[in-house]
Protein backbone atom coordinates (compact mmCIF):
# COMPACT_ATOMS: atom_id res chain seq x y z
CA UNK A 1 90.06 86.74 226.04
CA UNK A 2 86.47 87.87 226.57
CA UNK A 3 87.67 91.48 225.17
CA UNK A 4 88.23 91.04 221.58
CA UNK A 5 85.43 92.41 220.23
CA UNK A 6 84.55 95.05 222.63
CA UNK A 7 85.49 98.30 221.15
CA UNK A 8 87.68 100.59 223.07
CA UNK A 9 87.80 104.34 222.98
CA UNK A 10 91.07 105.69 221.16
CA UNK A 11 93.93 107.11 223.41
CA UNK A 12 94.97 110.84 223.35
CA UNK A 13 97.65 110.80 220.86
CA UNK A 14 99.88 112.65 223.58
CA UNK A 15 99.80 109.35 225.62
CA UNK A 16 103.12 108.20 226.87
CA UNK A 17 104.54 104.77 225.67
CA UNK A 18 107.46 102.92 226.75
CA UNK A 19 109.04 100.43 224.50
CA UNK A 20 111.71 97.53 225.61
CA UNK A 21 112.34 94.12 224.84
CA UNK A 22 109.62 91.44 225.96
CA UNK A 23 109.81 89.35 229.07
CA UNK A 24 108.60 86.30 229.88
CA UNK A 25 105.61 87.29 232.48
CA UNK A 26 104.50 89.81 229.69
CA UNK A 27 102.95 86.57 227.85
CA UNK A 28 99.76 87.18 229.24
CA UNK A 29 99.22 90.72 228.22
CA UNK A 30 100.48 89.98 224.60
CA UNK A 31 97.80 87.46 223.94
CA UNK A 32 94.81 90.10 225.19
CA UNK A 33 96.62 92.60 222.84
CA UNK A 34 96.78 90.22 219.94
CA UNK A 35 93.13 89.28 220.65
CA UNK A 36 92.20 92.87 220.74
CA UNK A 37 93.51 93.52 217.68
CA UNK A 38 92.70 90.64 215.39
CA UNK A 39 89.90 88.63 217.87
CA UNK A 40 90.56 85.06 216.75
CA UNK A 41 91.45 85.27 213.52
CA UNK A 42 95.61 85.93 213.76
CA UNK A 43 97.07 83.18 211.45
CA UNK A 44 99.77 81.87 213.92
CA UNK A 45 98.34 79.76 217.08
CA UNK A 46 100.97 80.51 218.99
CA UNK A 47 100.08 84.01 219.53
CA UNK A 48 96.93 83.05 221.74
CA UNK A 49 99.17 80.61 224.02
CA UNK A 50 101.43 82.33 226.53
CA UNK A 51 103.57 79.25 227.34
CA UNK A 52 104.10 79.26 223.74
CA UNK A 53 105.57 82.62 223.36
CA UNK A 54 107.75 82.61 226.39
CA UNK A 55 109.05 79.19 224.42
CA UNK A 56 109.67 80.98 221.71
CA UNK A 57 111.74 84.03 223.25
CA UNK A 58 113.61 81.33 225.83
CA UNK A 59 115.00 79.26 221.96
CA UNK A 60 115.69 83.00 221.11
CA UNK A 61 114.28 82.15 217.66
CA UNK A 62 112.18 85.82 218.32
CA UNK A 63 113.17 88.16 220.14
CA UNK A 64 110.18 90.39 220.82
CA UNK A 65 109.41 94.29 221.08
CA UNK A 66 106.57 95.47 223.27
CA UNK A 67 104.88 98.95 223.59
CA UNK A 68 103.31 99.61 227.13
CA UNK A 69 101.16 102.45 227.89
CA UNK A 70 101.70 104.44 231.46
CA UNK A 71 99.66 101.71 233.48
CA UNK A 72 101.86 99.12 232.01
CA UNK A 73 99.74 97.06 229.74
CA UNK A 74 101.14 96.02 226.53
CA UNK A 75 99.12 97.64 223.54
CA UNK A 76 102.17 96.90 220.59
CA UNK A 77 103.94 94.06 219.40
CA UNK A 78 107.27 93.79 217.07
CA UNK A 79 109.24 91.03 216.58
CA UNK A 80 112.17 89.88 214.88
CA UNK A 81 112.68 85.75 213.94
CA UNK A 82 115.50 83.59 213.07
CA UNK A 83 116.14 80.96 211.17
CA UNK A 84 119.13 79.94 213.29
CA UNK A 85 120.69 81.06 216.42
CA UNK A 86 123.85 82.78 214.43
CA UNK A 87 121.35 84.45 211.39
CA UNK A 88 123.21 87.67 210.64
CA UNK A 89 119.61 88.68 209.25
CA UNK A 90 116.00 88.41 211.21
CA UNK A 91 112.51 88.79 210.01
CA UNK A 92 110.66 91.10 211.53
CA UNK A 93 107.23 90.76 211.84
CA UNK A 94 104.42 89.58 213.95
CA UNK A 95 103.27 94.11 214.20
CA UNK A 96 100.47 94.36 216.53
CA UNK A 97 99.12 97.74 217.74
CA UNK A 98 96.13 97.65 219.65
CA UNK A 99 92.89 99.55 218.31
CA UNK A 100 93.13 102.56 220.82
CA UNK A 101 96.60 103.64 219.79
CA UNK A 102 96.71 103.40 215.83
CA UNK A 103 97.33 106.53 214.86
CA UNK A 104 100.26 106.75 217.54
CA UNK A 105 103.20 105.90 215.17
CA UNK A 106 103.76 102.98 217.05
CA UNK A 107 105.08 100.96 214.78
CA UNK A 108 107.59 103.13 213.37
CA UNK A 109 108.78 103.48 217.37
CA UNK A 110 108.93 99.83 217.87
CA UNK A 111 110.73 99.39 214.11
CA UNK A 112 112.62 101.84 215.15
CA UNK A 113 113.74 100.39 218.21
CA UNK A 114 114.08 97.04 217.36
CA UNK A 115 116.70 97.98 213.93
CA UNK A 116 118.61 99.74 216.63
CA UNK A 117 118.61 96.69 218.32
CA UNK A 118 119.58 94.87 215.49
CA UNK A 119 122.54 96.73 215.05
CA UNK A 120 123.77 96.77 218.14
CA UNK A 121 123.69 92.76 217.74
CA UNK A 122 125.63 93.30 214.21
CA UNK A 123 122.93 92.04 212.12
CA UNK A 124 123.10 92.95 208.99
CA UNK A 125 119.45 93.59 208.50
CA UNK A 126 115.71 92.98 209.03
CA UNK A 127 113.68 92.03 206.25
CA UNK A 128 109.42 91.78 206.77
CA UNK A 129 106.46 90.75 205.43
CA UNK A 130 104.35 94.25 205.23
CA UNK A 131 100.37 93.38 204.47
CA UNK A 132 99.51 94.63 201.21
CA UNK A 133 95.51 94.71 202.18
CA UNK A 134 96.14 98.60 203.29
CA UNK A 135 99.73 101.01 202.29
CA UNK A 136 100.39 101.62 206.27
CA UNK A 137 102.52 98.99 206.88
CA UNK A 138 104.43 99.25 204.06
CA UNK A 139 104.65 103.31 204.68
CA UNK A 140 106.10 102.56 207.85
CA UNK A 141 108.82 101.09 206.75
CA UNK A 142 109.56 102.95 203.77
CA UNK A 143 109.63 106.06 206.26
CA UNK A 144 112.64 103.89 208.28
CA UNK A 145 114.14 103.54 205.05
CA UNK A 146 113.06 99.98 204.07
CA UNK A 147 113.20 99.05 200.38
CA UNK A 148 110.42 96.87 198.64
CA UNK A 149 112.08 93.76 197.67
CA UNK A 150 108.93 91.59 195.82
CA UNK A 151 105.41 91.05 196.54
CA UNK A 152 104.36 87.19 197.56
CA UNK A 153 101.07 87.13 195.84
CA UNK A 154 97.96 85.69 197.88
CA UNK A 155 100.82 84.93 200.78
CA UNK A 156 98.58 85.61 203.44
CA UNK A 157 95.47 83.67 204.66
CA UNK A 158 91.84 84.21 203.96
CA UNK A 159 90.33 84.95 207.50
CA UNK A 160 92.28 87.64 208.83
CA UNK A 161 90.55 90.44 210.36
CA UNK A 162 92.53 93.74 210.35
CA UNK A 163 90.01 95.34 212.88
CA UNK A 164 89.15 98.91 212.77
CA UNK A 165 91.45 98.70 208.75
CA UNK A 166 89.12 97.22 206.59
CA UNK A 167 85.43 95.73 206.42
CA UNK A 168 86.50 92.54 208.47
CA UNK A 169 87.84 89.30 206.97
CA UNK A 170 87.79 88.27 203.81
CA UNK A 171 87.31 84.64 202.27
CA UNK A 172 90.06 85.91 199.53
CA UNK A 173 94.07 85.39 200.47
CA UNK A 174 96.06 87.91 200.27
CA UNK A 175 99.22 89.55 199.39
CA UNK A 176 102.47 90.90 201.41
CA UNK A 177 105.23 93.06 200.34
CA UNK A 178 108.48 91.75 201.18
CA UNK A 179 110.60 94.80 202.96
CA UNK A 180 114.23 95.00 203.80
CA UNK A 181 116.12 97.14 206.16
CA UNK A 182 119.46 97.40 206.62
CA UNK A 183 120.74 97.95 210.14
CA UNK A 184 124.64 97.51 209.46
CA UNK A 185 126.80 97.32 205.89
CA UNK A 186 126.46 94.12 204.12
CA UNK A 187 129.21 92.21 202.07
CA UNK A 188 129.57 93.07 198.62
CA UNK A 189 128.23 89.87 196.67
CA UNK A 190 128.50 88.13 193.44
CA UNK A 191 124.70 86.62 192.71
CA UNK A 192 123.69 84.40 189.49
CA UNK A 193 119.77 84.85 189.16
CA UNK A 194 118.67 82.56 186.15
CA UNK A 195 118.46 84.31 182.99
CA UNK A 196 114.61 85.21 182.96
CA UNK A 197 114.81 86.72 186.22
CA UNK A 198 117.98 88.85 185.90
CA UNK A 199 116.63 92.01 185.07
CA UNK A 200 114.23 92.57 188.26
CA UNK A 201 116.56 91.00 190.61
CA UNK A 202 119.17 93.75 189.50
CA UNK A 203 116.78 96.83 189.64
CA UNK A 204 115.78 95.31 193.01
CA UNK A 205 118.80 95.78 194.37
CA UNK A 206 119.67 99.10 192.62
CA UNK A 207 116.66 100.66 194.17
CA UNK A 208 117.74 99.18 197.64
CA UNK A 209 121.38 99.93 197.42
CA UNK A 210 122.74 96.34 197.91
CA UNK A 211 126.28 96.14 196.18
CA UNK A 212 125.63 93.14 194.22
CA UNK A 213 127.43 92.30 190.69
CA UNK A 214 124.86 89.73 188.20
CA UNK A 215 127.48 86.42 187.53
CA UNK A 216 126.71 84.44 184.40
CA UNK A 217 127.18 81.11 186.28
CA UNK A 218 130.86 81.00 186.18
CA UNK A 219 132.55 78.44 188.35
CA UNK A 220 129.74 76.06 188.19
CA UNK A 221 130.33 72.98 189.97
CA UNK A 222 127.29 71.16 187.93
CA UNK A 223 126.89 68.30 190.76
CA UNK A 224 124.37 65.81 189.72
CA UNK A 225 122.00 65.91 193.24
CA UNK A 226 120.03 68.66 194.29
CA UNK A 227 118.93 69.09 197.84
CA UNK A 228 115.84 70.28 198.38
CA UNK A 229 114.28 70.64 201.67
CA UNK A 230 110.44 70.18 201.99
CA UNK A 231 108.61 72.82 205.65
CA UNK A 232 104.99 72.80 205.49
CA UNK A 233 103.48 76.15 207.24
CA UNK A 234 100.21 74.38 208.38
CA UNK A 235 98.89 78.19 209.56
CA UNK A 236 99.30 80.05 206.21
CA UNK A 237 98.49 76.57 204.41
CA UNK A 238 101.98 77.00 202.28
CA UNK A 239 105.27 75.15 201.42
CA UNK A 240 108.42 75.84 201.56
CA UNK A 241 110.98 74.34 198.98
CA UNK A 242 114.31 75.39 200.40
CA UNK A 243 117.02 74.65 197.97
CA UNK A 244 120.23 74.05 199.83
CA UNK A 245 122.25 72.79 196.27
CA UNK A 246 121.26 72.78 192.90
CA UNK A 247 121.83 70.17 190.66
CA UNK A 248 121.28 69.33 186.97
CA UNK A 249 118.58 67.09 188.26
CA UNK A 250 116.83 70.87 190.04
CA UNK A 251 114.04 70.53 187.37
CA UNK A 252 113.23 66.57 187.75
CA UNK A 253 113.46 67.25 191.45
CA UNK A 254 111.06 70.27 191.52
CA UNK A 255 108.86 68.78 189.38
CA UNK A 256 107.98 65.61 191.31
CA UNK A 257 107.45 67.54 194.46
CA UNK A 258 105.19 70.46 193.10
CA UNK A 259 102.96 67.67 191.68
CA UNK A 260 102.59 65.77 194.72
CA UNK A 261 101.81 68.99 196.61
CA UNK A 262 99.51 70.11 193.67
CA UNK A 263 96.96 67.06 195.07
CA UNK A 264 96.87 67.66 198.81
CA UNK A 265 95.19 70.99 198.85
CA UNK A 266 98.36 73.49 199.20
CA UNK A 267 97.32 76.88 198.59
CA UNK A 268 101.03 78.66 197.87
CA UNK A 269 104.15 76.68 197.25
CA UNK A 270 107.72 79.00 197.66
CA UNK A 271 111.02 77.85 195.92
CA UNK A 272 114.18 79.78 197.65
CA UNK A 273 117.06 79.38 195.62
CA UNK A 274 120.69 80.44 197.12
CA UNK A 275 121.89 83.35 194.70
CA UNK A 276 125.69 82.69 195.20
CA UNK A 277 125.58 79.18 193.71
CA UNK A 278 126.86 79.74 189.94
CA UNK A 279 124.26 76.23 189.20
CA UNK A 280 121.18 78.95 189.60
CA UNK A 281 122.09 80.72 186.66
CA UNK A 282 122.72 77.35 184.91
CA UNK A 283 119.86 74.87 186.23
CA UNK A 284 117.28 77.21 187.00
CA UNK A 285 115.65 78.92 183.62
CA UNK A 286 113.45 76.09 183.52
CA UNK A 287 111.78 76.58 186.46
CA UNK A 288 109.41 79.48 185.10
CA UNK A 289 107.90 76.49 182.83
CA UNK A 290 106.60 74.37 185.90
CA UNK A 291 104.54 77.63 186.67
CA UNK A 292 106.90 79.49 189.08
CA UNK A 293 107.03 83.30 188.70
CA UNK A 294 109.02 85.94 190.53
CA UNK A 295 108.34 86.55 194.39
CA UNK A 296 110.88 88.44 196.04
CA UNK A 297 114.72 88.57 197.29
CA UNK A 298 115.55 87.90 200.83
CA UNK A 299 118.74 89.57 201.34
CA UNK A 300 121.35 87.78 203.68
CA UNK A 301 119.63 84.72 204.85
CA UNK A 302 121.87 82.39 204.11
CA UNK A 303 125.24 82.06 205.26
CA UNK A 304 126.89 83.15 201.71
CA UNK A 305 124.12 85.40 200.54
CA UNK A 306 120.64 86.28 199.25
CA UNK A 307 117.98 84.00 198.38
CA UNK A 308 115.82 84.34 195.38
CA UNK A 309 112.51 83.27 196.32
CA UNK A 310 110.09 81.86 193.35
CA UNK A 311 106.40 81.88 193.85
CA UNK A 312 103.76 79.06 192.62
CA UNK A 313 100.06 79.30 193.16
CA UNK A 314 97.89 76.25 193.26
CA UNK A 315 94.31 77.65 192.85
CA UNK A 316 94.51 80.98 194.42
CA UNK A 317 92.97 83.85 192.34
CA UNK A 318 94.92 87.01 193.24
CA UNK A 319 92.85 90.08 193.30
CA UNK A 320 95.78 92.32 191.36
CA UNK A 321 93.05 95.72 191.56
CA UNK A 322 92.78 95.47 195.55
CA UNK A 323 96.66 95.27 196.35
CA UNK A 324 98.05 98.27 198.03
CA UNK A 325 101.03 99.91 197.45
CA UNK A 326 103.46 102.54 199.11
CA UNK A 327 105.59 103.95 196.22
CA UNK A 328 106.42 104.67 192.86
CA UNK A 329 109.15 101.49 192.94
CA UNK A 330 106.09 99.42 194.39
CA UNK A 331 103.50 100.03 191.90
CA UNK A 332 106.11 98.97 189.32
CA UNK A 333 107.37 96.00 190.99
CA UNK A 334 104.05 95.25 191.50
CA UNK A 335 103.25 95.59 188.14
CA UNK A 336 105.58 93.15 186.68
CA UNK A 337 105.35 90.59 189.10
CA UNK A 338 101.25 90.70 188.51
CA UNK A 339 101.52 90.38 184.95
CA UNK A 340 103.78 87.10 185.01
CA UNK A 341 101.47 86.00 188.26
CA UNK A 342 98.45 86.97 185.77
CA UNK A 343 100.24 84.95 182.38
CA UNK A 344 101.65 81.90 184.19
CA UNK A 345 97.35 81.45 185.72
CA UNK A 346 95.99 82.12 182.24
CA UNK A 347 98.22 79.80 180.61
CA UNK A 348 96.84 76.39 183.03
CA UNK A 349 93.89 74.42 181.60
CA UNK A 350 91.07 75.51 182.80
């Protein structure tokens, strides 16, 4: 990895790339592309340890999208991840292009490959997690014809280097814009969002063209028991609270976790609630009190549906003035979730 800070020249923009699907002896060239374009400072290990990667495409929990210029090494990186092996949605992410071919359109080839992919495999979609340090990314996408669906405020960590895109890293987190792209129709759903979160969650999926109807919580089962899954992300220094059932006890049960997370140093803690459980729109106004705002909706993960995904900062200060945006939609998405980010902080003791 001696390479990572050396700059190289930028490529003719004529230059031919291939793009296919990764194999296993093109670890080894990944990890000098990664290091070219980040140096040390990429947020997942995993991406500096070949054996690692060709573990990860072998449990085909990502499959992986490679650009290679006409001597064969790799210079570009897409891939798509899944939560399980029959995930009717993946999340693509993990975009690498390497210094001497931004400017290419690279990504937009590999997204562009990889949704064709995708729907080939009858996936439904591809949703991502588009930096929102500069507007490229989220360009990209909107070019494919992604649609913003939330921004995850101070989501990624302080450190990263986006070489040759900004100054270098900064000691400041930052925040990504959730995209969504749909590679093959969708069911039509029936989704409960909670009362105080109705309104965006609709206009969310008016502007992305998701046939969705808002329940009022009809056919509630009220069980007593939530279950609530804890998974620590030890790289972005984050929780996830996956809510498999929610139960009258969902605020009790929230409660006791976010305060034992509160004390061990946990920058971001998520909430994911399962839309098509009528007990949302019933147990889950309260939530917004334990400090929980708004973070995005991630379309088709779950078996029966979308997930609403709740976002709780525990000491971050977002920078609102340095996020980027790609769109008219954007700005005002942005704009609303900000101001409850912005309220909920102001409202802590100090």
């Amino acid at each position: 990895m001696t390479d990572r800070y050396v700059r190289h020249p930028i490529s003719a923009a004529d230059t031919p790339v291939e793009i296919r699907l990764a194999q296993p002896e093109d670890a080894e060239g990944l990890v000098r592309c990664f290091c070219r374009a980040y140096g040390d400072s990429y947020d997942h290990a995993w991406a500096y340890q070949p054996e690692a990667l060709r573990q990860r495409w072998s449990e085909r929990v990502m499959v992986s999208v490679v650009g290679l210029s006409a001597d064969g090494e790799i210079i570009g990186h897409l891939a798509a991840d899944f939560m399980q092996c029959d995930s009717r949605v993946g999340e693509s992410g993990q975009a690498v292009v390497d210094p001497r071919y931004r400017g290419h359109h690279l990504f937009e080839s590999m997204k562009t490959w990889l949704a064709g992919w995708a729907g080939r495999e009858g996936l439904y979609g591809l949703f991502s997690e588009a930096t929102a340090v500069h507007p490229y990314s989220q360009r990209g996408n909107l070019s494919l014809g992604a649609h913003e669906m939330g921004f995850l405020v101070g989501y990624i960590p302080s450190g990263v280097d986006y070489k040759h895109i900004t100054d270098g890293a900064s000691s400041q987190r930052k925040t990504a814009a959730l995209m969504y792209l749909r590679t093959s129709p969708e069911p039509k759903r029936i989704v409960h969002p909670p009362a105080g979160y109705r309104d965006i969650v609709m206009r969310i999926y008016g502007n992305a063209g998701l046939a969705r109807i808002a329940g009022s919580g009809a056919g509630s089962s009220s069980v007593e028991d939530s279950q609530v899954h804890l998974h620590r992300d030890l790289d972005h220094n984050a929780v996830l609270l996956h809510c498999k059932e929610v139960g009258a006890d969902i605020y009790a049960t929230i409660t006791t976790r976010l305060e034992a997370l509160k004390t061990v140093g946990v920058d971001c803690v998520y909430l994911d609630l399962p839309l098509s459980d009528p007990d949302v729109f019933v147990h889950g106004a309260d939530l917004n009190g334990l400090g929980f705002e708004f973070g995005c909706i991630l379309p088709e993960i779950r078996r029966d549906g979308d997930v609403l995904r709740l976002q709780y900062l525990n000491g971050v200060v977002p920078h609102i003035d340095e996020i980027a945006t790609a769109s008219d939609f954007g700005r005002s998405l942005l704009a609303e979730i900000a101001a409850g980010v912005e309220a909920t902080l102001s409202s802590r003791p100090k």
